[in-house]
PDB file of N, CA and C in Angstrom:
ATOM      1  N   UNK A   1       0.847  -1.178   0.000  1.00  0.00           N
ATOM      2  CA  UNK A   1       0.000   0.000   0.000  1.00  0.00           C
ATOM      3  C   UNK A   1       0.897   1.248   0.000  1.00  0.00           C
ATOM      4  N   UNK A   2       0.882   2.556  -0.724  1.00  0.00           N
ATOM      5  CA  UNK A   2       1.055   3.322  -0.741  1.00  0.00           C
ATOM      6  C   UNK A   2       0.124   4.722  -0.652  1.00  0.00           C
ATOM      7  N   UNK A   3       1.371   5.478  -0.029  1.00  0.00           N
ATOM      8  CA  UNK A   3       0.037   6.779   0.421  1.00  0.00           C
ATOM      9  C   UNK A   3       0.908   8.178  -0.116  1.00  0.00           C
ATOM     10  N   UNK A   4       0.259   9.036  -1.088  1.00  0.00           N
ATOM     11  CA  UNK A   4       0.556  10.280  -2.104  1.00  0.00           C
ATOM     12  C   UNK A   4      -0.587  11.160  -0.336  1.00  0.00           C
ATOM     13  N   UNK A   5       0.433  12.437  -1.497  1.00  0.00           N
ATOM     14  CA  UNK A   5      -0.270  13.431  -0.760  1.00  0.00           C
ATOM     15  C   UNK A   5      -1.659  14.045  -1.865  1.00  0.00           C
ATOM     16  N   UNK A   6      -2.303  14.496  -1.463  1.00  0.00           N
ATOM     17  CA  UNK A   6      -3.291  15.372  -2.675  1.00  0.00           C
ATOM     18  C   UNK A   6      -3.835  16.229  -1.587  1.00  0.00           C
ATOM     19  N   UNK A   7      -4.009  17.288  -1.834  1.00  0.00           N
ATOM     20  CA  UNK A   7      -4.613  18.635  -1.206  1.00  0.00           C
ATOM     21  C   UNK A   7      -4.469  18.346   0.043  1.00  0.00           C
ATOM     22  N   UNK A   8      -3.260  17.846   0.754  1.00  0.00           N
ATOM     23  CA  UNK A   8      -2.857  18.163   1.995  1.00  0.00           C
ATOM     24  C   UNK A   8      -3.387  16.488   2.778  1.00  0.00           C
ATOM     25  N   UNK A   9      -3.838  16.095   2.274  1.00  0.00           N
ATOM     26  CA  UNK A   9      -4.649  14.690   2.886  1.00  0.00           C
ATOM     27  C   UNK A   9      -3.974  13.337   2.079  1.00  0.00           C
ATOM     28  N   UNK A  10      -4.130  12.598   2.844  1.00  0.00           N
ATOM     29  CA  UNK A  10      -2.979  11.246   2.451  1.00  0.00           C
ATOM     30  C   UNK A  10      -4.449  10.724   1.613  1.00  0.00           C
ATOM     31  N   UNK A  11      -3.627  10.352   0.238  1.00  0.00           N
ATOM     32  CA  UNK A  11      -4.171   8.911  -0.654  1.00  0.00           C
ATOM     33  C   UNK A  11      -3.933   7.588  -0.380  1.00  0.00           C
ATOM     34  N   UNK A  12      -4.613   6.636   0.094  1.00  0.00           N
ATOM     35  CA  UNK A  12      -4.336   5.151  -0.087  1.00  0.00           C
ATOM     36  C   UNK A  12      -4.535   4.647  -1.446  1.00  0.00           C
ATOM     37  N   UNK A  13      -4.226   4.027  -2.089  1.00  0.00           N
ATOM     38  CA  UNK A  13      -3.794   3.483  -3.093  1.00  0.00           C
ATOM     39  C   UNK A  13      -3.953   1.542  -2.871  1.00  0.00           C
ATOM     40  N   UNK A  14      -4.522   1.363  -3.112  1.00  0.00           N
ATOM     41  CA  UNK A  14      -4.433  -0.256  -3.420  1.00  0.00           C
ATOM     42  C   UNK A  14      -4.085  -1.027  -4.693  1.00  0.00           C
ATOM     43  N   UNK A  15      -3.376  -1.952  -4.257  1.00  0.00           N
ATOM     44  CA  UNK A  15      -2.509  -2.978  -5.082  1.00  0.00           C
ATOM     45  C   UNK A  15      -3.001  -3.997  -5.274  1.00  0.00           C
ATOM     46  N   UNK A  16      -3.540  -4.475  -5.784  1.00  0.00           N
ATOM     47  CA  UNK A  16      -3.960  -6.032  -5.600  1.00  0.00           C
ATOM     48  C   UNK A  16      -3.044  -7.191  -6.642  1.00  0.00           C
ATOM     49  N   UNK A  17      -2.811  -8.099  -6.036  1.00  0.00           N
ATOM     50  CA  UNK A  17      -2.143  -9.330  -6.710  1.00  0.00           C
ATOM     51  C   UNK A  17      -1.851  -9.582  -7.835  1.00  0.00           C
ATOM     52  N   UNK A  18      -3.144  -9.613  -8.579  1.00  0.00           N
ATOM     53  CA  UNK A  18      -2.799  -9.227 -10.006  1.00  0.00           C
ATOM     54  C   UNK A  18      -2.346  -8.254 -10.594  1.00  0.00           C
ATOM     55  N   UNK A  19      -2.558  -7.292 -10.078  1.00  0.00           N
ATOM     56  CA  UNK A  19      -1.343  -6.096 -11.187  1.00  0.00           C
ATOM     57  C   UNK A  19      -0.057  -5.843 -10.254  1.00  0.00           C
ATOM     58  N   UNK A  20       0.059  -5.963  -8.913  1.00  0.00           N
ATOM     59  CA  UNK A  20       0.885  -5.911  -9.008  1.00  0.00           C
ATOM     60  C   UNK A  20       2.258  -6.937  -9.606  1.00  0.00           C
ATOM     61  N   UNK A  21       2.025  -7.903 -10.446  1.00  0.00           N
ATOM     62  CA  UNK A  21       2.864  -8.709 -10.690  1.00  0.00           C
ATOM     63  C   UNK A  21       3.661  -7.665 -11.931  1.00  0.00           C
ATOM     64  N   UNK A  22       2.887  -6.668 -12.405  1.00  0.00           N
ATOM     65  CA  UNK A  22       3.166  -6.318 -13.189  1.00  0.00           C
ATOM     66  C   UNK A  22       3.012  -6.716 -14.933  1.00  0.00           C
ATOM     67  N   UNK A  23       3.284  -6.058 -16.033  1.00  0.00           N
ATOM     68  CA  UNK A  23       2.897  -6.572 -17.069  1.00  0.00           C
ATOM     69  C   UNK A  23       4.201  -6.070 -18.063  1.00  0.00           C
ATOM     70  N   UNK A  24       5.031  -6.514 -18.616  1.00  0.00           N
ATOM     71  CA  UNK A  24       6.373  -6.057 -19.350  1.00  0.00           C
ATOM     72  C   UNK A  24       5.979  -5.639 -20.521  1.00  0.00           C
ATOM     73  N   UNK A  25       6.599  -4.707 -21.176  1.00  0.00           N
ATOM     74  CA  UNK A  25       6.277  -3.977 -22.585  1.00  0.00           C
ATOM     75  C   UNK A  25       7.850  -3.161 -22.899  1.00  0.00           C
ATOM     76  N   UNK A  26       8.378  -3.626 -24.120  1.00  0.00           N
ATOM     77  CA  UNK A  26       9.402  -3.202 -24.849  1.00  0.00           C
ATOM     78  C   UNK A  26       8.967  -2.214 -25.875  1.00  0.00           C
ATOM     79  N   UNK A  27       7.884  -0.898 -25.733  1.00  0.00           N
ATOM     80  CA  UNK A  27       7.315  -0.985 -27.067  1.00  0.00           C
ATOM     81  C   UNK A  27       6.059   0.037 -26.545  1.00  0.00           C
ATOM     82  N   UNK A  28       6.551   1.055 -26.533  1.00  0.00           N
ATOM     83  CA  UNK A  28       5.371   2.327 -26.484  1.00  0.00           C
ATOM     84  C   UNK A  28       4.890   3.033 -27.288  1.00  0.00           C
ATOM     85  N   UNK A  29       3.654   3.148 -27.609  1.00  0.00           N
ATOM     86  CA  UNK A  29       3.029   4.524 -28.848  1.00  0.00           C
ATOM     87  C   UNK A  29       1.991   4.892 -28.073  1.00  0.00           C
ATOM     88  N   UNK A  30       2.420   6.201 -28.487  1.00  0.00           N
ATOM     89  CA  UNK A  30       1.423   7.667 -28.149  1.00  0.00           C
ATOM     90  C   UNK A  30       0.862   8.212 -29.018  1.00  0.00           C
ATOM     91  N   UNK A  31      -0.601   8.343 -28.520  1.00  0.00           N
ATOM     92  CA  UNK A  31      -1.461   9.205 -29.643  1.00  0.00           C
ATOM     93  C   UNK A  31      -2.471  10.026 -29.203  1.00  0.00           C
ATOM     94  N   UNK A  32      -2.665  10.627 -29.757  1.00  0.00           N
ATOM     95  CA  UNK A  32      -3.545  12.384 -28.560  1.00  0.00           C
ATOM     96  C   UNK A  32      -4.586  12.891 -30.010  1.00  0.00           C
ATOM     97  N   UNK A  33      -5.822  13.304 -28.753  1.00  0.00           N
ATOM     98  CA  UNK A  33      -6.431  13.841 -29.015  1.00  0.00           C
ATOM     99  C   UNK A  33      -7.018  15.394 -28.435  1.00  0.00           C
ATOM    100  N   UNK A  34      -7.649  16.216 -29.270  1.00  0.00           N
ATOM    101  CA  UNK A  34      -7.486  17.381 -28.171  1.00  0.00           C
ATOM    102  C   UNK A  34      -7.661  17.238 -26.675  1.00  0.00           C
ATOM    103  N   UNK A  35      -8.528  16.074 -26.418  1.00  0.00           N
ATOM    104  CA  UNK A  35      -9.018  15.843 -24.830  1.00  0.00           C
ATOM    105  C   UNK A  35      -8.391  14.433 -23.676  1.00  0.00           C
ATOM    106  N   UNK A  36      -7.383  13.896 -25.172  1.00  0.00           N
ATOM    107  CA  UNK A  36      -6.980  12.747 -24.522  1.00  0.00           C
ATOM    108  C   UNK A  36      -5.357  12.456 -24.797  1.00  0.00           C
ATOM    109  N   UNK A  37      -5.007  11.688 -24.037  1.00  0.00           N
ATOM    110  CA  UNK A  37      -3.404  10.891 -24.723  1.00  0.00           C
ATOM    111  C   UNK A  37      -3.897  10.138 -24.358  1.00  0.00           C
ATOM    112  N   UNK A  38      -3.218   8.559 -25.465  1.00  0.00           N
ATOM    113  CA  UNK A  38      -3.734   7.593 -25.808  1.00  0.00           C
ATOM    114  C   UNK A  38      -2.321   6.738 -25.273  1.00  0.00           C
ATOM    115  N   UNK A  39      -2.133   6.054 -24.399  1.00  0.00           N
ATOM    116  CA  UNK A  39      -0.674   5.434 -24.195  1.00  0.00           C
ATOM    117  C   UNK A  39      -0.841   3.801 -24.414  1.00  0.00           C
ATOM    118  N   UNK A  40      -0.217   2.917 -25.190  1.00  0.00           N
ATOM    119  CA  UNK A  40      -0.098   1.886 -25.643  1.00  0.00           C
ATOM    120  C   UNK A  40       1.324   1.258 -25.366  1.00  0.00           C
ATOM    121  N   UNK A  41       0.712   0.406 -24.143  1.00  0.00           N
ATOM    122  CA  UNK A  41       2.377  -0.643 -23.713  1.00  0.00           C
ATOM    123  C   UNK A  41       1.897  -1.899 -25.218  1.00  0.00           C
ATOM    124  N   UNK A  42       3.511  -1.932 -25.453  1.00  0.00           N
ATOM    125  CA  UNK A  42       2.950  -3.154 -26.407  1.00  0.00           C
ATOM    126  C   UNK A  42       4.143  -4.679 -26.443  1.00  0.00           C
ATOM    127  N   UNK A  43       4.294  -5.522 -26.541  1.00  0.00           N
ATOM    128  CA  UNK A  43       5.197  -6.491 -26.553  1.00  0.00           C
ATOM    129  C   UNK A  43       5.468  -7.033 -27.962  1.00  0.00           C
ATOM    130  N   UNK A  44       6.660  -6.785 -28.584  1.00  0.00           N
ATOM    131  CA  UNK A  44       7.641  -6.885 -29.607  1.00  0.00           C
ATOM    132  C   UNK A  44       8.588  -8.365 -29.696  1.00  0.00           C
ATOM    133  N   UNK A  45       8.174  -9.115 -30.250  1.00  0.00           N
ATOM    134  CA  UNK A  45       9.526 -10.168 -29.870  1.00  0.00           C
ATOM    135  C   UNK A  45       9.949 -10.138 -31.228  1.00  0.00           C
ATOM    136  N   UNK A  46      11.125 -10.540 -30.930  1.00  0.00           N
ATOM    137  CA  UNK A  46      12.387 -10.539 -32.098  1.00  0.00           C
ATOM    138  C   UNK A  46      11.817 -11.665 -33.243  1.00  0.00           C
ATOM    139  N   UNK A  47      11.804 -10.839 -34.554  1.00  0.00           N
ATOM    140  CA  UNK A  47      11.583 -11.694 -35.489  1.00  0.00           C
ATOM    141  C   UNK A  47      10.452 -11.270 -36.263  1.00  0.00           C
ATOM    142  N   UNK A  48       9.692 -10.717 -35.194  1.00  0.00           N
ATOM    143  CA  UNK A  48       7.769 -10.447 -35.344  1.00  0.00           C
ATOM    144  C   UNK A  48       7.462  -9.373 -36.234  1.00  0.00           C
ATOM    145  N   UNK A  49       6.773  -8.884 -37.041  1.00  0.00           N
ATOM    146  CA  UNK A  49       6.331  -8.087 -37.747  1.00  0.00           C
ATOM    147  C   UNK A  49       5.050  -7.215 -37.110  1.00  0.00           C
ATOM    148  N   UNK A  50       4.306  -8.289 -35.959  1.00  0.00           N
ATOM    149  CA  UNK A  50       3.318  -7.258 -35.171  1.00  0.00           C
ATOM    150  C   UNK A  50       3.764  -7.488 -33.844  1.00  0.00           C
ATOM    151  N   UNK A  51       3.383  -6.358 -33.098  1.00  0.00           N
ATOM    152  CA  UNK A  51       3.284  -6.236 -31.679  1.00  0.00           C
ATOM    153  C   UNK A  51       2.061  -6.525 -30.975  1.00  0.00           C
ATOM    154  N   UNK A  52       1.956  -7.242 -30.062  1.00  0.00           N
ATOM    155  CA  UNK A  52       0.451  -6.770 -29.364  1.00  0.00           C
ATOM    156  C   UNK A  52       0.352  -6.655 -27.918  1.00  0.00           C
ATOM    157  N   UNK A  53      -0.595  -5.542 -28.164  1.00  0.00           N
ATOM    158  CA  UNK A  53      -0.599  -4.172 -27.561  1.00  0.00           C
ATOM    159  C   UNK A  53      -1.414  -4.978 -26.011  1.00  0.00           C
ATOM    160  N   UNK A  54      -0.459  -5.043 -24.768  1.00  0.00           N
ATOM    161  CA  UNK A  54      -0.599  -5.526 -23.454  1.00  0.00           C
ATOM    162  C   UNK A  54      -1.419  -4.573 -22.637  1.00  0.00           C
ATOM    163  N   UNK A  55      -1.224  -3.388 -22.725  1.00  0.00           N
ATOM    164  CA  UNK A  55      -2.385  -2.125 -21.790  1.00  0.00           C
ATOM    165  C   UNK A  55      -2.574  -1.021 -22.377  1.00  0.00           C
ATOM    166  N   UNK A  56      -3.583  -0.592 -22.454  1.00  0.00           N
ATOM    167  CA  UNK A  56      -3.812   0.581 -22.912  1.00  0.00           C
ATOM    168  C   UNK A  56      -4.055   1.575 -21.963  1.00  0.00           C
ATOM    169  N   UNK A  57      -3.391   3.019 -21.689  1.00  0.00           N
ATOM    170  CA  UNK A  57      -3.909   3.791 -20.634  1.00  0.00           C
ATOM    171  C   UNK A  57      -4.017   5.266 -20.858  1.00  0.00           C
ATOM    172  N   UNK A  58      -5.444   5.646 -20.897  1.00  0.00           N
ATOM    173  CA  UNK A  58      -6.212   6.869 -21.406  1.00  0.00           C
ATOM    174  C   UNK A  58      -5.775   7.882 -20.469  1.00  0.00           C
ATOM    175  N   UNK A  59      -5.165   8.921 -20.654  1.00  0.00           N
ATOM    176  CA  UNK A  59      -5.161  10.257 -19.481  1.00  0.00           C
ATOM    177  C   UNK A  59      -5.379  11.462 -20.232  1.00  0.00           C
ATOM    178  N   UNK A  60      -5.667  12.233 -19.280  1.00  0.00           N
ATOM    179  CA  UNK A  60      -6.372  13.532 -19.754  1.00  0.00           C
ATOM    180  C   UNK A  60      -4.890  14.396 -20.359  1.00  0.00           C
ATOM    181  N   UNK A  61      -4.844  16.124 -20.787  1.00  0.00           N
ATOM    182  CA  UNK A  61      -3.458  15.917 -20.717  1.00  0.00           C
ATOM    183  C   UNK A  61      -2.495  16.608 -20.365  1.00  0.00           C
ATOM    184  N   UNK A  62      -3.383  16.902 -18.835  1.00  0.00           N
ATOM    185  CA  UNK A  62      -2.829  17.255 -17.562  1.00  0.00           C
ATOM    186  C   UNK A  62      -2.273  16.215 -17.039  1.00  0.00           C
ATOM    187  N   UNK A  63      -2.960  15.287 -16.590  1.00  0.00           N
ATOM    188  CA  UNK A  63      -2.203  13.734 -16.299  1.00  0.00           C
ATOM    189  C   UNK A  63      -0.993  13.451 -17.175  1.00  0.00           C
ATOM    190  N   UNK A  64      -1.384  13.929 -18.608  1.00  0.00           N
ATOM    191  CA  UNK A  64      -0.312  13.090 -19.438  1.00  0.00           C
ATOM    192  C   UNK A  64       1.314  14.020 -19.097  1.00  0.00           C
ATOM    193  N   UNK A  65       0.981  15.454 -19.012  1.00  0.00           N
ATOM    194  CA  UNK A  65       2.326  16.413 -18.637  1.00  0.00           C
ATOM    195  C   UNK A  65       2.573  15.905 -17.235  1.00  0.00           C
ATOM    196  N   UNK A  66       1.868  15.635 -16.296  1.00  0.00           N
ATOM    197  CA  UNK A  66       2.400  15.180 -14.981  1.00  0.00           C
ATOM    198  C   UNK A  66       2.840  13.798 -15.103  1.00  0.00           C
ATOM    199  N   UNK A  67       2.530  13.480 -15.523  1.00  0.00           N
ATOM    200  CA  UNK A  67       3.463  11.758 -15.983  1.00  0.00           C
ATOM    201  C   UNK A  67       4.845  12.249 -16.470  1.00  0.00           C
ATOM    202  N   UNK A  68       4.749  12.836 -17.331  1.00  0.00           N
ATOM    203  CA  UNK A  68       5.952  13.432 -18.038  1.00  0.00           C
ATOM    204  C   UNK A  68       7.314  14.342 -16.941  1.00  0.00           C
ATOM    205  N   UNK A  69       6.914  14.647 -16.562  1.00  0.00           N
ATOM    206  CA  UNK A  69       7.599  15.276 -15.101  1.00  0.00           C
ATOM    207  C   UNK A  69       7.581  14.310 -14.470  1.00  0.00           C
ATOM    208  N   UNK A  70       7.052  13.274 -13.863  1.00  0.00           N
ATOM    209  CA  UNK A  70       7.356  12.891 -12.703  1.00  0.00           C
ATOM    210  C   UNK A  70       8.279  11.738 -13.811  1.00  0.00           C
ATOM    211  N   UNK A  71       8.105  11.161 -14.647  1.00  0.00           N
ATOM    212  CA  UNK A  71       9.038  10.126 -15.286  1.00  0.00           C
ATOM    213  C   UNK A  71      10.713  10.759 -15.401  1.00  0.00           C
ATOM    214  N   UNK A  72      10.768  12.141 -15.803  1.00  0.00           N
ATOM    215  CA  UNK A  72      11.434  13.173 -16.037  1.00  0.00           C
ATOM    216  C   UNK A  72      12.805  12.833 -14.686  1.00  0.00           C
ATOM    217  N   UNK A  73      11.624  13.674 -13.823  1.00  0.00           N
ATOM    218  CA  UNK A  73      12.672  13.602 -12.605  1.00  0.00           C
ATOM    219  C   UNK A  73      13.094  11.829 -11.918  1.00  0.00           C
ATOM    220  N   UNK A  74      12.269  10.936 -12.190  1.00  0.00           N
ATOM    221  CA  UNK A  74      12.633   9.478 -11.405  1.00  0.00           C
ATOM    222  C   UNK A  74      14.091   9.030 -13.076  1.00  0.00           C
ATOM    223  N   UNK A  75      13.953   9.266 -13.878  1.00  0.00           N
ATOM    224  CA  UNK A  75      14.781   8.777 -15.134  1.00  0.00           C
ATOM    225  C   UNK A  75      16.469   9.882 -14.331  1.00  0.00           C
ATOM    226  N   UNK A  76      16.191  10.904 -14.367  1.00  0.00           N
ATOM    227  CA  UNK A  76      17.258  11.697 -13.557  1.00  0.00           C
ATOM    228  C   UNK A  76      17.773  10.901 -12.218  1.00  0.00           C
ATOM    229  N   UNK A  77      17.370  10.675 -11.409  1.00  0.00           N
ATOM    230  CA  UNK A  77      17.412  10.180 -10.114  1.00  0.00           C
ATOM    231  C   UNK A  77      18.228   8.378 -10.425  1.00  0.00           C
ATOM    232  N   UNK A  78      17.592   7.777 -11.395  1.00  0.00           N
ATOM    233  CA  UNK A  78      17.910   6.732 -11.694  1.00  0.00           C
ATOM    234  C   UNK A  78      19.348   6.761 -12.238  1.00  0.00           C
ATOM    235  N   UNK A  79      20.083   7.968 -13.599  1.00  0.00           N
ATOM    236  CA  UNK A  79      20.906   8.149 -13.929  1.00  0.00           C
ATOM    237  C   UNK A  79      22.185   8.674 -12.681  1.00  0.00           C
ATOM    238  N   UNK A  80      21.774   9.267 -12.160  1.00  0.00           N
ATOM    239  CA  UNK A  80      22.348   9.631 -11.044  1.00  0.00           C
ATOM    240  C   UNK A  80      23.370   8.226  -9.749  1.00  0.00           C
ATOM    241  N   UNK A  81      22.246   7.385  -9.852  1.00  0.00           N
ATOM    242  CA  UNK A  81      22.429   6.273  -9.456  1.00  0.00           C
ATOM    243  C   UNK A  81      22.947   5.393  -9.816  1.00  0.00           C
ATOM    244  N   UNK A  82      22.528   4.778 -10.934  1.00  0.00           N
ATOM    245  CA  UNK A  82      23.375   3.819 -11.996  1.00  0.00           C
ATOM    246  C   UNK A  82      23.922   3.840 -13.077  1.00  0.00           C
ATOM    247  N   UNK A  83      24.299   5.407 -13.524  1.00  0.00           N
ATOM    248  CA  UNK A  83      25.037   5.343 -14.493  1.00  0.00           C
ATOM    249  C   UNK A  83      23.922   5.999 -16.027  1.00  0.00           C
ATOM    250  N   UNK A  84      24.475   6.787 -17.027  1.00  0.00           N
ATOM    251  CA  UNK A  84      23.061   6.987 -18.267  1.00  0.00           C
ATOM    252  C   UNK A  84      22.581   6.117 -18.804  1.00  0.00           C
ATOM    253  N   UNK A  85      21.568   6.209 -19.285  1.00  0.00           N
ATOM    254  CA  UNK A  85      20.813   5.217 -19.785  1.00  0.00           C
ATOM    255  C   UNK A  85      21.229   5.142 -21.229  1.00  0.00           C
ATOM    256  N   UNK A  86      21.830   4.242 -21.557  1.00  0.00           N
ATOM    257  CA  UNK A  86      21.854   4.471 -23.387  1.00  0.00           C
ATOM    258  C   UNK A  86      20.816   4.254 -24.153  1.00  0.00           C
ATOM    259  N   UNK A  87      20.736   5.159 -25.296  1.00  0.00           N
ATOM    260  CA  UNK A  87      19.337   5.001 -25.778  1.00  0.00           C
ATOM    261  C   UNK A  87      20.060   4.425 -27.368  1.00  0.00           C
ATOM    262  N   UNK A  88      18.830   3.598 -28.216  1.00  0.00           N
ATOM    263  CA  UNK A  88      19.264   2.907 -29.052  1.00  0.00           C
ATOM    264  C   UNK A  88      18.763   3.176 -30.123  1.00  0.00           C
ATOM    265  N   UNK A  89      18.981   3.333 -31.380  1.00  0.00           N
ATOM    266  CA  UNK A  89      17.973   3.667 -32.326  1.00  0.00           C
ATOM    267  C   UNK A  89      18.131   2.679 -33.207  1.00  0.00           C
ATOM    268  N   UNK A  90      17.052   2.422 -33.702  1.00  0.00           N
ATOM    269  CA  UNK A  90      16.501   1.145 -35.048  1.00  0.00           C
ATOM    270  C   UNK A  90      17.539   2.315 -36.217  1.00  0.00           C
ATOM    271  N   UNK A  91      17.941   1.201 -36.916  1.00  0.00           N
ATOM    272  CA  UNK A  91      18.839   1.492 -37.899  1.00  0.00           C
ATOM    273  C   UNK A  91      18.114   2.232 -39.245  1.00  0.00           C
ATOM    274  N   UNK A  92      16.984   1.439 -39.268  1.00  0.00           N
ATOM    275  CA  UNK A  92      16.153   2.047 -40.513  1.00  0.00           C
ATOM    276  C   UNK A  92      14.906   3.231 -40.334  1.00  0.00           C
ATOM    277  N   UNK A  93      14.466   3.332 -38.414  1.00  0.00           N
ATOM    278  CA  UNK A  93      13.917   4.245 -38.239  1.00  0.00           C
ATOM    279  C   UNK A  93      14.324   4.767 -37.121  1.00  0.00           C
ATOM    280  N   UNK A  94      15.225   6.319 -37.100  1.00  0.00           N
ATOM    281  CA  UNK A  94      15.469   7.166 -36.433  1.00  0.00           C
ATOM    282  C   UNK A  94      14.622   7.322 -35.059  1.00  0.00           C
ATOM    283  N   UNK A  95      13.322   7.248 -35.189  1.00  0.00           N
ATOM    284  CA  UNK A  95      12.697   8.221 -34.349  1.00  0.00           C
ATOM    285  C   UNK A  95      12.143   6.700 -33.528  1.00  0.00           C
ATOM    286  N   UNK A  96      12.422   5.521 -33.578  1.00  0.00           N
ATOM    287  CA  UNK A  96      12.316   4.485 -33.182  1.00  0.00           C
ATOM    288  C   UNK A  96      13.435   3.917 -32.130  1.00  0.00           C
ATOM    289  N   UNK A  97      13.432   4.063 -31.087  1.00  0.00           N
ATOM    290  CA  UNK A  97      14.376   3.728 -29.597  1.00  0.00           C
ATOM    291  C   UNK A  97      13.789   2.036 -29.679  1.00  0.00           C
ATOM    292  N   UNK A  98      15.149   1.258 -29.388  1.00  0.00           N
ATOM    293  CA  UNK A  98      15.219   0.076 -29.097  1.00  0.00           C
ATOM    294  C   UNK A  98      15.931  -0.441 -28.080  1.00  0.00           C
ATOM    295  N   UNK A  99      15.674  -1.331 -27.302  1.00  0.00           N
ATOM    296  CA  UNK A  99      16.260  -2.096 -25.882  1.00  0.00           C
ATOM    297  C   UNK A  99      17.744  -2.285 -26.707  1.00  0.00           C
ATOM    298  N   UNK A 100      18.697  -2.484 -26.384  1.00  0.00           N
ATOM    299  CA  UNK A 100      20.189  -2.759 -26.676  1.00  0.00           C
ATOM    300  C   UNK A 100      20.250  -4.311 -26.918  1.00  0.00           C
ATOM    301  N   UNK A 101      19.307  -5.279 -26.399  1.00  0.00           N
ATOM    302  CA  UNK A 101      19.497  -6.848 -26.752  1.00  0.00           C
ATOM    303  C   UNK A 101      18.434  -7.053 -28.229  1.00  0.00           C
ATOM    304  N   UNK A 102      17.727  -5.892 -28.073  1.00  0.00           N
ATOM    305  CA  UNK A 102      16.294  -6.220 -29.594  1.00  0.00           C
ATOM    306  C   UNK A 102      17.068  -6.813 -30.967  1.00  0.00           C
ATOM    307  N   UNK A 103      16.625  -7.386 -31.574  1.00  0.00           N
ATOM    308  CA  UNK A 103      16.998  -7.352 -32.828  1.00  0.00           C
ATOM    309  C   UNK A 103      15.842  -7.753 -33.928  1.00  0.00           C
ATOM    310  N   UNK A 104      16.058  -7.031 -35.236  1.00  0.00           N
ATOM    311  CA  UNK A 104      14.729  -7.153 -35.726  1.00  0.00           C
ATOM    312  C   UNK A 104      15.294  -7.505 -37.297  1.00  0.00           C
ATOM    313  N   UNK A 105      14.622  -8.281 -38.347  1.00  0.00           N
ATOM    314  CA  UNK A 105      15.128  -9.118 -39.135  1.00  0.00           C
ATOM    315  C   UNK A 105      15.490  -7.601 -40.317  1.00  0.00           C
ATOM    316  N   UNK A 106      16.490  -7.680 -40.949  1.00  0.00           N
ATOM    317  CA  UNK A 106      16.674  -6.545 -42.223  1.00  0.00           C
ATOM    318  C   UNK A 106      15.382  -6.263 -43.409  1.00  0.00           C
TER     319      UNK A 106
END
C-alpha cells in the first residue's frame, strides 16, 4: 500500500495481486487527441512483424504532462544512481528507440 499526498490529505492506493505482478512492454506509442493521450504498452519479440498491444492507458493531458515530469525527474534520479541510460535507435527508423538486446530481421 502506498500513500501520495493530494490537497494536503494522504491517498491510499491499493494494489492487488494481479497487477501488481506487473505486465512487461518493450514498445510504447502515443497518440492524442485534443481531450486525450492515448498510451499503448505493447510487446515486440524478435523476429515479429506485429506487436500486441498488453495495456492501454487513457489520461487527460494534464495527467499526461504530470506523468511526463514525474518520469522526467525518477529517469534523472535513476541516472544519477546507476550510471546513463543508453538510448538505441533502429537502424532504418530514427525516431524508433530500441532495448540494446532487440533485434529485428533486415
Amino acid at each position: 500500500m502506498e500513500k501520495n499526498r493530494q490537497n494536503g490529505k494522504k491517498l491510499e492506493i491499493n494494489l492487488n495481486e494481479k497487477i501488481a505482478g506487473g505486465q512487461y512492454s518493450n514498445l510504447v506509442v502515443v497518440t492524442h487527441s485534443p481531450s486525450d493521450f492515448i498510451v499503448d504498452f505493447c510487446q515486440v519479440l524478435p523476429g515479429m512483424k506485429k506487436a500486441q498491444v498488453c495495456s492501454r492507458i487513457i489520461l487527460t493531458p494534464q495527467h499526461a504532462k504530470a506523468l511526463l515530469n514525474t518520469l522526467n525527474v525518477n529517469v534523472k534520479k535513476y541516472e544519477q544512481t546507476f550510471g546513463d541510460i543508453k538510448e538505441i535507435r533502429h537502424p532504418r527508423n530514427p525516431l524508433l528507440k530500441l532495448n540494446e538486446n532487440e533485434k529485428y530481421p533486415n
